[in-house]
C-alpha atoms as a PDB file:
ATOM      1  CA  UNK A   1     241.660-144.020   6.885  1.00  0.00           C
ATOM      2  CA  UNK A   2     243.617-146.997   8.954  1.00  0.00           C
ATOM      3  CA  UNK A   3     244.731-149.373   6.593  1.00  0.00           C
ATOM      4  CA  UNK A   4     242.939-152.223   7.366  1.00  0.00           C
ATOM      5  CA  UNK A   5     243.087-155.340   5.557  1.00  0.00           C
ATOM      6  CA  UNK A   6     240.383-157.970   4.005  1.00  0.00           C
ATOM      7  CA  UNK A   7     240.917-161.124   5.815  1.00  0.00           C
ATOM      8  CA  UNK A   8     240.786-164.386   3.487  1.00  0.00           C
ATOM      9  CA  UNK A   9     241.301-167.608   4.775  1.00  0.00           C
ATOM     10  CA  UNK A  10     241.751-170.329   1.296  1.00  0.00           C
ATOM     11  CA  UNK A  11     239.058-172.773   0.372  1.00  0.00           C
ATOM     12  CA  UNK A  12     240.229-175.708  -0.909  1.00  0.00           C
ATOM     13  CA  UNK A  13     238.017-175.270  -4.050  1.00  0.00           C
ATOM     14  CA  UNK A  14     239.656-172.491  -4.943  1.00  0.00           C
ATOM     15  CA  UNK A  15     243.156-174.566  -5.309  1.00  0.00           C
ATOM     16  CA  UNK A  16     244.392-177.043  -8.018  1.00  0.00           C
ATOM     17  CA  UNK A  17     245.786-180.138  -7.968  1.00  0.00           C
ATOM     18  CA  UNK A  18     248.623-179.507  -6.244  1.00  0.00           C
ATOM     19  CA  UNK A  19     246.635-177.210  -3.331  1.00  0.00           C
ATOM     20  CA  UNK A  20     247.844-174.228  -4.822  1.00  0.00           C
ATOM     21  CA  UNK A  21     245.158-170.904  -5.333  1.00  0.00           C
ATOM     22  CA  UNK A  22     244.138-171.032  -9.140  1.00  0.00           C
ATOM     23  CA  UNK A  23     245.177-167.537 -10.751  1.00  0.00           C
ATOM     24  CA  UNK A  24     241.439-167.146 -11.598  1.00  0.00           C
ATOM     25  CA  UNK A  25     240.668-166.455  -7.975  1.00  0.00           C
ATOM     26  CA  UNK A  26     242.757-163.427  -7.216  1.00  0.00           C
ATOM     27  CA  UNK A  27     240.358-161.706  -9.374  1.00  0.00           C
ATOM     28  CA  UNK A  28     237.469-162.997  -7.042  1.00  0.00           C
ATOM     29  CA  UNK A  29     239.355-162.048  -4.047  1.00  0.00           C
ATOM     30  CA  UNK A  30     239.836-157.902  -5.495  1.00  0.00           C
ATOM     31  CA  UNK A  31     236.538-157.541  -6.029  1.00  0.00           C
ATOM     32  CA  UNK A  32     235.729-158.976  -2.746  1.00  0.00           C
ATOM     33  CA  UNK A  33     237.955-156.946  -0.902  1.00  0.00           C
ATOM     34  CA  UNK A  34     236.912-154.189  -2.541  1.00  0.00           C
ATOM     35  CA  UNK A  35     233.189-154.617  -1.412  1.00  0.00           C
ATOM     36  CA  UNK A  36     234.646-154.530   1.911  1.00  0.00           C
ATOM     37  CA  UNK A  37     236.858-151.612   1.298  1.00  0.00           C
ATOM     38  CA  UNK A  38     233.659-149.664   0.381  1.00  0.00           C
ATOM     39  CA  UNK A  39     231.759-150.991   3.637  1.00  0.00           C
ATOM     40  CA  UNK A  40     234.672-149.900   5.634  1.00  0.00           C
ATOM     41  CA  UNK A  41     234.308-146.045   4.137  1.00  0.00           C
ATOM     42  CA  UNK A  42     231.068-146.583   5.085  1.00  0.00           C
ATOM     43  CA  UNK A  43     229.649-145.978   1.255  1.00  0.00           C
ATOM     44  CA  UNK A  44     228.908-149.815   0.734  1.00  0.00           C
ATOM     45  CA  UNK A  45     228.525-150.459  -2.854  1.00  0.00           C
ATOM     46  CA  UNK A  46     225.036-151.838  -2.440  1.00  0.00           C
ATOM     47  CA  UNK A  47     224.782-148.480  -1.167  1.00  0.00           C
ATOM     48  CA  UNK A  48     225.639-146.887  -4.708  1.00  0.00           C
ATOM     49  CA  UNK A  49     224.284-149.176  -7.085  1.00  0.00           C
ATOM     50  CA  UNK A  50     220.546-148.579  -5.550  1.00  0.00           C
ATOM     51  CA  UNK A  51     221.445-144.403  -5.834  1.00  0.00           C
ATOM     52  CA  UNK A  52     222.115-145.707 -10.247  1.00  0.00           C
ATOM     53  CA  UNK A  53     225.908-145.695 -10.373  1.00  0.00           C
ATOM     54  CA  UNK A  54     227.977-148.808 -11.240  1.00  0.00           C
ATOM     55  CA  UNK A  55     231.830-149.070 -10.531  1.00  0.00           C
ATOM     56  CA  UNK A  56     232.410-150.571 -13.762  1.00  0.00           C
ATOM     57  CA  UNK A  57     235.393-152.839 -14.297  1.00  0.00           C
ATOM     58  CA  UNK A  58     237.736-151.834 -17.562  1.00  0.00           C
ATOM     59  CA  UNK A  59     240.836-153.548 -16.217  1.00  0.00           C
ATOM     60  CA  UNK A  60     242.510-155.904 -13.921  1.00  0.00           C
ATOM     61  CA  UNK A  61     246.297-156.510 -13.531  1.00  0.00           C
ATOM     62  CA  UNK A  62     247.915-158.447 -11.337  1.00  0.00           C
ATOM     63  CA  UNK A  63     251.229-159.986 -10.434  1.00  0.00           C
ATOM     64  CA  UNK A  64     252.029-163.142  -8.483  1.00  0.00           C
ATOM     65  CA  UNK A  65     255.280-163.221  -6.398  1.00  0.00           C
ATOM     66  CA  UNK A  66     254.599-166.769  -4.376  1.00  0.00           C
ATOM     67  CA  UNK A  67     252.404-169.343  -4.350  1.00  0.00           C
ATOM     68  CA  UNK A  68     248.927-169.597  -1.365  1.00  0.00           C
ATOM     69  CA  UNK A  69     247.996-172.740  -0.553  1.00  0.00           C
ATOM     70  CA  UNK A  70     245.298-173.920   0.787  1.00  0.00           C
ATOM     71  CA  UNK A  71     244.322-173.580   4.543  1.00  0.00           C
ATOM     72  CA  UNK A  72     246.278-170.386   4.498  1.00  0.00           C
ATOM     73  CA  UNK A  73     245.113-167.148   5.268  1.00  0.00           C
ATOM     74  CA  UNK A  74     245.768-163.840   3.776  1.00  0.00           C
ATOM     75  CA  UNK A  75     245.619-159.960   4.030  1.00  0.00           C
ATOM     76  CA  UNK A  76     244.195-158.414   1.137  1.00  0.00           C
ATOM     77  CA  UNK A  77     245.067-154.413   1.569  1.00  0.00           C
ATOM     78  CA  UNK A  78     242.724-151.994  -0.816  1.00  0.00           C
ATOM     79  CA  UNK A  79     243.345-148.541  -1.948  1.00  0.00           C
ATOM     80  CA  UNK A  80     242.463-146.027  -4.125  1.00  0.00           C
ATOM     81  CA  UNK A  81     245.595-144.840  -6.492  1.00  0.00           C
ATOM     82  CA  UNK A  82     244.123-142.430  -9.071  1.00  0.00           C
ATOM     83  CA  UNK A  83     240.970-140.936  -9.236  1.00  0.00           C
ATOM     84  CA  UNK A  84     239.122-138.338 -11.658  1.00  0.00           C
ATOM     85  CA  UNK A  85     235.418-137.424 -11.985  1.00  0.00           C
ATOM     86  CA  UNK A  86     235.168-140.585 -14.328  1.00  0.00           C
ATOM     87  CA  UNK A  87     237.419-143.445 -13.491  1.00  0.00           C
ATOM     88  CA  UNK A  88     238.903-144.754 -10.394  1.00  0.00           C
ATOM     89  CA  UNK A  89     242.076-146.975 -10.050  1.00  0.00           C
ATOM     90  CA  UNK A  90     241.635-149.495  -6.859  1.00  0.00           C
ATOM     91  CA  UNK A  91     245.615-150.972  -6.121  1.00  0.00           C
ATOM     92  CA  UNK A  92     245.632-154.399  -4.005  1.00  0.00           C
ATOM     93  CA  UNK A  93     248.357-156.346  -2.218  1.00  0.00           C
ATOM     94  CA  UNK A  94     248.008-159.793  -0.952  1.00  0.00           C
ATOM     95  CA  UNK A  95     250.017-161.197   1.910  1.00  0.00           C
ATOM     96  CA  UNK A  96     250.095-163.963   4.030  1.00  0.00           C
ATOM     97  CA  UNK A  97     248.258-163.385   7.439  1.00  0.00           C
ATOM     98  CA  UNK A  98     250.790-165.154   9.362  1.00  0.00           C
ATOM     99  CA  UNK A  99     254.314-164.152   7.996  1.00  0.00           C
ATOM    100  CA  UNK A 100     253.656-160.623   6.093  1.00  0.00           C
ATOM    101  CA  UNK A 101     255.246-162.240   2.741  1.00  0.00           C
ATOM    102  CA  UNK A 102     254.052-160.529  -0.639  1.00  0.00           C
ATOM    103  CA  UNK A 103     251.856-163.158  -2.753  1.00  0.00           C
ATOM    104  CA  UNK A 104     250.415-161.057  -5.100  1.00  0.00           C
ATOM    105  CA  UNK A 105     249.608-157.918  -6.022  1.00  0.00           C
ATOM    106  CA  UNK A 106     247.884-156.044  -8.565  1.00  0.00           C
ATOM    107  CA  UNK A 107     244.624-153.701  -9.406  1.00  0.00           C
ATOM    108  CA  UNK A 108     241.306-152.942 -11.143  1.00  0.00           C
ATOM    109  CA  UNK A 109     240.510-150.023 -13.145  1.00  0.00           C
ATOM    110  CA  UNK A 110     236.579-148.788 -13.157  1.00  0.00           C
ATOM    111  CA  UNK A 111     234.271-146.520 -14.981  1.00  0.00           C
ATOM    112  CA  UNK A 112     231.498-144.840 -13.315  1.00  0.00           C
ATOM    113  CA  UNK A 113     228.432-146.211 -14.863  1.00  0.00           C
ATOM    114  CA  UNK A 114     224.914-144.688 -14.699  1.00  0.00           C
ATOM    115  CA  UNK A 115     223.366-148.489 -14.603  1.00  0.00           C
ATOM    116  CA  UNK A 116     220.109-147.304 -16.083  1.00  0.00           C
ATOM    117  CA  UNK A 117     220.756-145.268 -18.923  1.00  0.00           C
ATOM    118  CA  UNK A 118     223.998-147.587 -19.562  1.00  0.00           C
ATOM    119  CA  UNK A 119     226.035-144.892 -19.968  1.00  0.00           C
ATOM    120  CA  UNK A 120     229.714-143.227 -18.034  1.00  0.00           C
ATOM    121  CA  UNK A 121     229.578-141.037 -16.319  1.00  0.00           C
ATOM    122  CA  UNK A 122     230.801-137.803 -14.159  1.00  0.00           C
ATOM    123  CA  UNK A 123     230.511-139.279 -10.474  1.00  0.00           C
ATOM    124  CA  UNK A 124     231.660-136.105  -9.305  1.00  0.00           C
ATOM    125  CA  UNK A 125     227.794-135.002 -10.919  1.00  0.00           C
ATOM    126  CA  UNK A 126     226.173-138.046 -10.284  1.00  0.00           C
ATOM    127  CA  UNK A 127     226.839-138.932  -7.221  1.00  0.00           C
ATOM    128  CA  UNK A 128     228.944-136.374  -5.326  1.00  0.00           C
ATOM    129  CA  UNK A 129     229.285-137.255  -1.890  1.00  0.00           C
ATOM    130  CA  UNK A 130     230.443-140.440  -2.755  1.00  0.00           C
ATOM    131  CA  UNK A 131     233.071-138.638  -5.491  1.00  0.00           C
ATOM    132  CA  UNK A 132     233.508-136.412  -2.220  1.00  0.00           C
ATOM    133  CA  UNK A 133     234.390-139.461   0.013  1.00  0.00           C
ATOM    134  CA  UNK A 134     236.728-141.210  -2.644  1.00  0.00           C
ATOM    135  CA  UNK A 135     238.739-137.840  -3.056  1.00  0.00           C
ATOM    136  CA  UNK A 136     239.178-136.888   1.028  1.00  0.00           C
ATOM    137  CA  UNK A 137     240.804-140.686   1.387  1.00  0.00           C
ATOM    138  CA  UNK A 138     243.993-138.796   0.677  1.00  0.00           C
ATOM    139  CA  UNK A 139     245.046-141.739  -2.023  1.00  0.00           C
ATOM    140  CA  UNK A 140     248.261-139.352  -3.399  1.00  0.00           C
END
């Protein structure tokens, strides 16, 4: 799949007092990029929450290398890094749209989640041609 980045120009809500991004909003900006991500593979996750499974969150890590401000605009890259029939690692790097400088990186960690029964579960059973897709992105 071409590596195509989420394109995110800053609000300047999402800045403190000083116009820099608040830390709280990289967190925003991964799960919006991965929404796209999942559009782009053409599985949207609209797509898989109406067929019952969840991408639940377990954990988020990031690290921040320089400061956006606002007005900027950056390129959020998404990709899967580990994947088994339960859990899926999603890594992220953020950098600026106009000179290609690392700002941030970092990832989420999921479950698969039958949102019904409120349980994990095997997506590789649940829902395989989504499991199917995930695993033929060649994330190794």
């Amino acid at each position: 799949m071409e590596r195509k980045p989420y394109v995110r120009k800053v609000n300047f809500y999402e800045t403190d007092q000083m116009g820099i991004v608040h830390h709280s909003n990289y967190i925003r900006w991964f799960e919006e990029a991965r929404t796209d991500y999942m559009d782009r593979i053409g599985y949207s996750y609209a797509r898989a929450v109406a067929a019952g499974i969840d991408l639940a969150v377990v954990d988020a890590y990031m690290t921040y290398h320089s400061m956006v401000r606002y007005g900027e605009s950056v390129h959020i890259y998404t990709e899967i890094t580990e994947l088994s029939v339960a859990r899926m690692r999603l890594d992220y790097r953020v950098v600026d749209a106009e000179t290609g400088v690392l700002r941030t990186e970092g990832y989420t960690g999921h479950c698969f989640y039958d949102g019904k029964k409120q349980v994990p579960v095997s997506l590789k059973k649940a829902l395989p041609e989504l499991y199917e897709l995930f695993e033929s992105l060649n994330f190794h």
